[in-house]
C-alpha atoms as a PDB file:
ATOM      1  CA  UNK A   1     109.077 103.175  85.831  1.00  0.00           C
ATOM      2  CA  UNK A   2     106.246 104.354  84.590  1.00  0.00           C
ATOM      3  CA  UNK A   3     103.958 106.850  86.632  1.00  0.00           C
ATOM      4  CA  UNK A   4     101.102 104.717  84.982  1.00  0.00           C
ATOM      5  CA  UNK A   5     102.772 101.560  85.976  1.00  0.00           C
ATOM      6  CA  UNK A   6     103.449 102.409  89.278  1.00  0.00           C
ATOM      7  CA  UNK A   7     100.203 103.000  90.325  1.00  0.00           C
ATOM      8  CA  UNK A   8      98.868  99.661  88.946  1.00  0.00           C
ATOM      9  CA  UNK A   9     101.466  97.971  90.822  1.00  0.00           C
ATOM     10  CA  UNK A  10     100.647  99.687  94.111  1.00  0.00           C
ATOM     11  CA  UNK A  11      97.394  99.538  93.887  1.00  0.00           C
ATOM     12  CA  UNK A  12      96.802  95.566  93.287  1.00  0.00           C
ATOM     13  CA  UNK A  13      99.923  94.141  94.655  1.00  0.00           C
ATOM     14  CA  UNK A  14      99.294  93.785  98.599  1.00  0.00           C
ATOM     15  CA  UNK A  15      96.013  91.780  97.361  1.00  0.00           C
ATOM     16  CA  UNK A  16      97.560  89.923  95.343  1.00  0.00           C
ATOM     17  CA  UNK A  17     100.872  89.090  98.134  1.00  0.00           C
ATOM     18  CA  UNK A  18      97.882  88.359 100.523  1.00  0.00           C
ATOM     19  CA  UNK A  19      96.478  86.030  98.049  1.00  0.00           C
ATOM     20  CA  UNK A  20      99.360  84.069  97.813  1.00  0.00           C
ATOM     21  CA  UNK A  21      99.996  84.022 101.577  1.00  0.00           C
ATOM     22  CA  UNK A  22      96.314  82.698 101.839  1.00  0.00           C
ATOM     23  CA  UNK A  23      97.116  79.582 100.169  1.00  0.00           C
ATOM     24  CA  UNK A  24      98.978  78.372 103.050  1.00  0.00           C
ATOM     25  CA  UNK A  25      96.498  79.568 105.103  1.00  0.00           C
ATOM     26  CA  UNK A  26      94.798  76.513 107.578  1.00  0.00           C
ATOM     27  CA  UNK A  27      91.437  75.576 107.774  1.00  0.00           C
ATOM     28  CA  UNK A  28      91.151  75.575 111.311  1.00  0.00           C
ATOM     29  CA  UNK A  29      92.924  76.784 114.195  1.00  0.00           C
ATOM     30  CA  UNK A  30      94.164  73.948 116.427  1.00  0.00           C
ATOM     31  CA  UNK A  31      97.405  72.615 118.027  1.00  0.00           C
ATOM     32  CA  UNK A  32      99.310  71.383 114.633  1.00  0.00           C
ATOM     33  CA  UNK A  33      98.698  74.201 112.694  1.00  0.00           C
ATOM     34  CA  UNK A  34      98.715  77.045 115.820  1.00  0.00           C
ATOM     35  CA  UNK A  35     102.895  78.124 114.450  1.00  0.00           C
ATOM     36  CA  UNK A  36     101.970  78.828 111.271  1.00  0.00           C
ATOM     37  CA  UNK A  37      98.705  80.505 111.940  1.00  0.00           C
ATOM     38  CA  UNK A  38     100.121  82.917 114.421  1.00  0.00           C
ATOM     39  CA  UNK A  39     103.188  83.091 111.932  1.00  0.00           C
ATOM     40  CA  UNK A  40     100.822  84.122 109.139  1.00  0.00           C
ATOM     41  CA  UNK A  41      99.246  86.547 110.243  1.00  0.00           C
ATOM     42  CA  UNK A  42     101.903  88.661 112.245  1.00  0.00           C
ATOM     43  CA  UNK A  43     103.265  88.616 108.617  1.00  0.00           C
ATOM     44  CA  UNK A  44      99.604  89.801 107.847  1.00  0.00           C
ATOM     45  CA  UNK A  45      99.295  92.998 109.926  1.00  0.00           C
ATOM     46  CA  UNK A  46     101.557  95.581 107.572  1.00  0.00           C
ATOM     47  CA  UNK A  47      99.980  93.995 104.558  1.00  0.00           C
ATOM     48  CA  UNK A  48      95.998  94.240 105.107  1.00  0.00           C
ATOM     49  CA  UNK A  49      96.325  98.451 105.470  1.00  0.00           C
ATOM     50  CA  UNK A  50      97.952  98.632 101.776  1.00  0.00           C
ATOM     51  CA  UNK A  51      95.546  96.320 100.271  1.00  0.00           C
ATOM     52  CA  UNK A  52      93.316  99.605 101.386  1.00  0.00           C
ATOM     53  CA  UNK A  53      95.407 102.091  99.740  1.00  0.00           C
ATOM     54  CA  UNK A  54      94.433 101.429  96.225  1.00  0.00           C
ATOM     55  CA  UNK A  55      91.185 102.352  95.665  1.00  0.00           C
ATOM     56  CA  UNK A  56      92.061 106.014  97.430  1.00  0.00           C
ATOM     57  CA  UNK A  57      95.101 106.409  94.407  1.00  0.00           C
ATOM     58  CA  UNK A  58      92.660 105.972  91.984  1.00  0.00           C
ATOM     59  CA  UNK A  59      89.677 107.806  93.128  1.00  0.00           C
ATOM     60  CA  UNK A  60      91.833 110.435  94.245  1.00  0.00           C
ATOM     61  CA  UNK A  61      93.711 111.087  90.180  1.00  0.00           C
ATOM     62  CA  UNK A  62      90.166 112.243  89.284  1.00  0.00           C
ATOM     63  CA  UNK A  63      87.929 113.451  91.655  1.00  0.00           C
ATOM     64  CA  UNK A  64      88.981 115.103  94.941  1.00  0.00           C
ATOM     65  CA  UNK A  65      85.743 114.240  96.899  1.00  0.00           C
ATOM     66  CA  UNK A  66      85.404 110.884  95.807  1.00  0.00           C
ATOM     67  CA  UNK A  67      89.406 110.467  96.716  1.00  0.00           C
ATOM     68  CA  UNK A  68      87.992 111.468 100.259  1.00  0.00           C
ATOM     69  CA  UNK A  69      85.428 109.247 100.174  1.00  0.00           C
ATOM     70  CA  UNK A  70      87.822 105.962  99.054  1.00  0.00           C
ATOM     71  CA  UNK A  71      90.445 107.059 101.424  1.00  0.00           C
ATOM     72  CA  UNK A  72      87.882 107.468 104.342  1.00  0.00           C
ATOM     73  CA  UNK A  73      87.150 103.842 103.185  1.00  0.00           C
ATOM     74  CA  UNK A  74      90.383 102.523 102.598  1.00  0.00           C
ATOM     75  CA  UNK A  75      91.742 103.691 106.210  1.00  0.00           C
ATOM     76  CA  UNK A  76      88.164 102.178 107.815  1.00  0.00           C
ATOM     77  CA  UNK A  77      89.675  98.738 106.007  1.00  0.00           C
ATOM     78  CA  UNK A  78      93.261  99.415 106.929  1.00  0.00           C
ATOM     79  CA  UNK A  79      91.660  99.623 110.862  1.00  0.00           C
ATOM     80  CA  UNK A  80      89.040  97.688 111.303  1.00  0.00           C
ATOM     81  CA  UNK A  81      90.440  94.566 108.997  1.00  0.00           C
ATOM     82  CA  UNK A  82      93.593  94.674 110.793  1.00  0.00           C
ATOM     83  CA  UNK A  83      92.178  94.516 113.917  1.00  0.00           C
ATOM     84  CA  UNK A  84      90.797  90.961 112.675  1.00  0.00           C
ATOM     85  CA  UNK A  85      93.886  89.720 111.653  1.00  0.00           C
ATOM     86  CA  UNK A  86      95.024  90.463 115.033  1.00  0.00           C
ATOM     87  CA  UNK A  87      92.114  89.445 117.341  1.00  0.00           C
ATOM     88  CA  UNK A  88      91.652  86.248 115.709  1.00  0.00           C
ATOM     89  CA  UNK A  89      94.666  85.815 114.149  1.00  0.00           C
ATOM     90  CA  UNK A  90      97.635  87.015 116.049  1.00  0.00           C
ATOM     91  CA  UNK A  91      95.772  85.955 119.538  1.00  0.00           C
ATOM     92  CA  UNK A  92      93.710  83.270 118.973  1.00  0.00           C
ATOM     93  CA  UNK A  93      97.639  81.801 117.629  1.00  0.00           C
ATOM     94  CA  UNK A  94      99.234  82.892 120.295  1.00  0.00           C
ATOM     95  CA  UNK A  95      96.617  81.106 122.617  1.00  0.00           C
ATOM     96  CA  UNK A  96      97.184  77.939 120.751  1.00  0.00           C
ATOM     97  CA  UNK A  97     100.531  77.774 120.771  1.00  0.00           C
ATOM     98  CA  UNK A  98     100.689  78.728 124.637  1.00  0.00           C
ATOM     99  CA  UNK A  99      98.122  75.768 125.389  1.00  0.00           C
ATOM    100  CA  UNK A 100      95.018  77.530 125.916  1.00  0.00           C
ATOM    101  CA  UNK A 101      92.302  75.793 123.728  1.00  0.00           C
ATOM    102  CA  UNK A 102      89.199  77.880 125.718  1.00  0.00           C
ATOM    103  CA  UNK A 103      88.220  80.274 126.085  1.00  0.00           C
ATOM    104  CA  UNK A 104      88.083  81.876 122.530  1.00  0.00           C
ATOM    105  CA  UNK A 105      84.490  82.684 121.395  1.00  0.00           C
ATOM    106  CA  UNK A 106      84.598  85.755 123.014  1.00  0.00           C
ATOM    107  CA  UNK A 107      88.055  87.152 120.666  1.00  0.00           C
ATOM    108  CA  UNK A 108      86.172  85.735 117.426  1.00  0.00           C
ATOM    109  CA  UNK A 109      83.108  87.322 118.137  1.00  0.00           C
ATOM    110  CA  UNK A 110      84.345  90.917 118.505  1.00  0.00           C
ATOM    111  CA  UNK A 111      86.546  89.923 115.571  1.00  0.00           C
ATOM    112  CA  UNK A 112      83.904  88.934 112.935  1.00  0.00           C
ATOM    113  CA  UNK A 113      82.368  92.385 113.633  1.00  0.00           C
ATOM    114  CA  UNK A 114      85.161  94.286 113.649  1.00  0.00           C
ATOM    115  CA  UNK A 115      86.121  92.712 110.171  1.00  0.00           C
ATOM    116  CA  UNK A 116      82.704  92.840 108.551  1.00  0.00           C
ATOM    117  CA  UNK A 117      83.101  96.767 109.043  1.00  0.00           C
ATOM    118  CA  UNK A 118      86.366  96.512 107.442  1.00  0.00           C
ATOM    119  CA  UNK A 119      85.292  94.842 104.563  1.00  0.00           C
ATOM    120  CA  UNK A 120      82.099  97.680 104.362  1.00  0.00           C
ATOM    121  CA  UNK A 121      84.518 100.130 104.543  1.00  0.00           C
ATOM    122  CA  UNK A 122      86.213  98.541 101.560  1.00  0.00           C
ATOM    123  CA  UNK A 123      83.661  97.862  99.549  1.00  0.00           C
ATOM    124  CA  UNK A 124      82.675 101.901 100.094  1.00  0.00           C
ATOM    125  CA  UNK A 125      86.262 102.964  98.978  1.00  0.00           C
ATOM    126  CA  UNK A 126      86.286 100.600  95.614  1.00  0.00           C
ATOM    127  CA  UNK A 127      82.481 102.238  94.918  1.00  0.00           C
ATOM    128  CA  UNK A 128      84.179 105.602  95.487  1.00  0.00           C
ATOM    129  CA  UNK A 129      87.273 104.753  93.069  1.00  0.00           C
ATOM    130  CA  UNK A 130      84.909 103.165  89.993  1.00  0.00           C
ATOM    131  CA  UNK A 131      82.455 106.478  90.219  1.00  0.00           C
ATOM    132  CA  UNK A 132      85.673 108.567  90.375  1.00  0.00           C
ATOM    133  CA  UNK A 133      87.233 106.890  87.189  1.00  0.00           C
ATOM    134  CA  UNK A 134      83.748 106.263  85.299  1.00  0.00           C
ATOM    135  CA  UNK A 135      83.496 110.160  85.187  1.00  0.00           C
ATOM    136  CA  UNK A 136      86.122 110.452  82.957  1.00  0.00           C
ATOM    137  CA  UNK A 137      86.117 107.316  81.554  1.00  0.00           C
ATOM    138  CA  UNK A 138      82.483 106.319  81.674  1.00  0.00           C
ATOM    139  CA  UNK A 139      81.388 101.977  80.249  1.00  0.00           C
ATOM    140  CA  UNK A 140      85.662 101.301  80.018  1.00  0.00           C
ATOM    141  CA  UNK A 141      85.666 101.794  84.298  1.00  0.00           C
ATOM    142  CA  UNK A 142      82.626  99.546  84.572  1.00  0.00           C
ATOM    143  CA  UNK A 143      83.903  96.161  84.405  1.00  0.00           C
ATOM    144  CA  UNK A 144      87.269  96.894  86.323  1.00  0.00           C
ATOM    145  CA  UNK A 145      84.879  98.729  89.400  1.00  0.00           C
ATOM    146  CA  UNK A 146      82.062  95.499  89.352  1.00  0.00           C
ATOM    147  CA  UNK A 147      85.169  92.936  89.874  1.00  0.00           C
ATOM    148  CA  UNK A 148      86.771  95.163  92.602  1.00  0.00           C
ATOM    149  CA  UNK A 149      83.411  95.290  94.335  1.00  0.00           C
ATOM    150  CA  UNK A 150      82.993  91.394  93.665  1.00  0.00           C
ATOM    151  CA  UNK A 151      86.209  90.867  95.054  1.00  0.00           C
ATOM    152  CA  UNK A 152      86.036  93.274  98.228  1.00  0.00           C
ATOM    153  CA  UNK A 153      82.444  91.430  98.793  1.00  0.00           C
ATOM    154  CA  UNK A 154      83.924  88.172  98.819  1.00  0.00           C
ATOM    155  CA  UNK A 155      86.738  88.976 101.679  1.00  0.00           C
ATOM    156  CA  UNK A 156      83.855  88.890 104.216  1.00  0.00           C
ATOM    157  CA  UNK A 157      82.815  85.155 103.526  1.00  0.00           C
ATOM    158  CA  UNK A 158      86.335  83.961 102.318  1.00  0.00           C
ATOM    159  CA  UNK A 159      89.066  86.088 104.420  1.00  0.00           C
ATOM    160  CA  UNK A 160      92.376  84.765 102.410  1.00  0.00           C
ATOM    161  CA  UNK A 161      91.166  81.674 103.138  1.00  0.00           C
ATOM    162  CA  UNK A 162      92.205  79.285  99.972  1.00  0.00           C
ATOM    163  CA  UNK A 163      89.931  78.902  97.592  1.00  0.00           C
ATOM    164  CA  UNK A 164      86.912  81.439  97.658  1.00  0.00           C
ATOM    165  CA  UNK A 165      89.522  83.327  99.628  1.00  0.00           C
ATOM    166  CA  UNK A 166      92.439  83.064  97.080  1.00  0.00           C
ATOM    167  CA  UNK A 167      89.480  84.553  94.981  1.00  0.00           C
ATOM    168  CA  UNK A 168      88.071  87.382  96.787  1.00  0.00           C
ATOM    169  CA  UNK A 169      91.579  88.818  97.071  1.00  0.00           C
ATOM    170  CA  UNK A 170      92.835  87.654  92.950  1.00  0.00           C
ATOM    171  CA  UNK A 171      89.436  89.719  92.094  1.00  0.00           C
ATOM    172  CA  UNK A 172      89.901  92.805  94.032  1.00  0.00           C
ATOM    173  CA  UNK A 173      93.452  93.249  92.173  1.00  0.00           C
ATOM    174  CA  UNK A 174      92.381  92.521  89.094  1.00  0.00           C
ATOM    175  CA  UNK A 175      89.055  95.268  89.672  1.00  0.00           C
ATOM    176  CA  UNK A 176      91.882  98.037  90.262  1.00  0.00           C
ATOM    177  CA  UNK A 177      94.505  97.017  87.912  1.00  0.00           C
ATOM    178  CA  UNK A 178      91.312  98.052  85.401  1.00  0.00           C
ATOM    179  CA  UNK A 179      90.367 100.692  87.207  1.00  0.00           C
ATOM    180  CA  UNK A 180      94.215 101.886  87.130  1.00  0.00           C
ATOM    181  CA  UNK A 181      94.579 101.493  83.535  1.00  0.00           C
ATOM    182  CA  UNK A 182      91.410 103.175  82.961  1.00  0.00           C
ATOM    183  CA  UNK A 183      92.184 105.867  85.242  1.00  0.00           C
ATOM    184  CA  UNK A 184      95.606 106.748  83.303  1.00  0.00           C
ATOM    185  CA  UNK A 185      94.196 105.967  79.717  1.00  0.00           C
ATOM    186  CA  UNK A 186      95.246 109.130  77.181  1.00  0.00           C
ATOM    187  CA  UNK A 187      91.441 109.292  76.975  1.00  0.00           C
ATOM    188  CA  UNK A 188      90.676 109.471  80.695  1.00  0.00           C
ATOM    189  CA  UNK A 189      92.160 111.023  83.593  1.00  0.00           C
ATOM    190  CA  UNK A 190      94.518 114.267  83.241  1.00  0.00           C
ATOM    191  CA  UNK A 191      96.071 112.477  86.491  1.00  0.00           C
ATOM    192  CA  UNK A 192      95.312 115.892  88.264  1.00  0.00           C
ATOM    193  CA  UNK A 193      92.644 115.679  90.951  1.00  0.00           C
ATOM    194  CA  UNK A 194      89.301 117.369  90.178  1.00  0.00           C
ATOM    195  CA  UNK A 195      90.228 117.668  86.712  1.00  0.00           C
ATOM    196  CA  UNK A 196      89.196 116.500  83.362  1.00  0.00           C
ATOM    197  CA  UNK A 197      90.485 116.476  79.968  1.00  0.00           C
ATOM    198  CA  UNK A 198      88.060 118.425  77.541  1.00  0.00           C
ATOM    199  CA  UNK A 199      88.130 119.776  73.745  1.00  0.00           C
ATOM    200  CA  UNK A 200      90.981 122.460  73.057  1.00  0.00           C
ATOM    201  CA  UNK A 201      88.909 125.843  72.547  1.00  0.00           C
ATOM    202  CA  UNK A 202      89.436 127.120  68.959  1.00  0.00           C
ATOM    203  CA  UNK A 203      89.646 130.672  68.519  1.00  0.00           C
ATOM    204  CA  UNK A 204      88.715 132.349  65.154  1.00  0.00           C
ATOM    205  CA  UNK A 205      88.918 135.970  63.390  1.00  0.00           C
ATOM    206  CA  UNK A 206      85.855 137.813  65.018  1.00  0.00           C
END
């Protein structure tokens, strides 16, 4: 495989398995549905910290600080988002399913916030990885960064919820399967960090 191909894969797959996941995802929270919601997203809490990861490979193949700056992001996501999944997710389930229909508020509350910073902190580390690819390949890392931000937007109002969830996480891979391709392009990237490809130096008779 590929080094190229690797890193697309890495980078968009956990968005795209949480995607899928998301489909079966209920509406609400409530005595039928409590299994499969507490089910879901146990199966949720290694996933959410890769979906962070990609935007810090990226950034980081072409500009050291901005590979900082997206993995300073990316781990704020990998946190704070999982933290979500397990407040409201993993408890509020667990609540359910032991009988306890009160009582709740409180754990969604201190979730929401917790996963709005997440989503910030994601939306910071996909900035960070379409700066750090549009250096060295400038208008082709445009449209791959705007859909990654699009999509990292969205996973505030949608979660994986599906539909506008489904969404939110289909965009976000798509965003840094460009990004990836644009960061590996002959013409971009050397793949070295802090690096960029320039014009061989000719050397003549003096």
């Amino acid at each position: 495989m590929s080094s190229r191909l690797r890193l697309v894969l890495v980078a968009s797959l956990p968005a795209v398995v949480c995607a899928l996941i998301g489909l079966l995802h209920p509406h609400h929270l409530t005595d039928a549905t409590a299994s499969i919601w507490q089910m879901m997203h146990l199966i949720l809490i290694p996933l959410f910290p890769l979906v962070g990861l990609g935007p810090w490979l990226i950034a980081r193949r072409s500009n050291r600080l901005l590979g900082w700056i997206a993995a300073v992001g990316g781990y704020g996501f990998a946190t704070f988002y999982t933290s979500l999944d397990l407040l409201a997710g993993v408890a509020a389930g667990t609540l359910q399913v032991a009988g306890v229909t009160d009582g709740k508020a409180p754990i969604y509350e201190v979730a929401r916030t917790l996963g709005l910073i997440g989503v910030i902190s994601l939306v910071l580390a996909c900035v960070a990885a379409t700066v750090a690819v549009a250096m060295h390949a400038r208008l082709r890392a445009l449209v791959g960064g705007v859909i990654a931000v699009i999509g990292a937007c969205l996973v505030q109002p949608g979660h994986i919820y599906p539909g506008l969830g489904t969404a939110a996480m289909l965009l976000l891979a798509a965003g840094l399967v460009m990004l990836a391709l644009a960061a590996t392009s002959t013409n971009g990237s050397s793949g070295a960090p802090g690096t960029t490809k320039g014009p061989a130096t000719l050397a003549g008779p003096s």
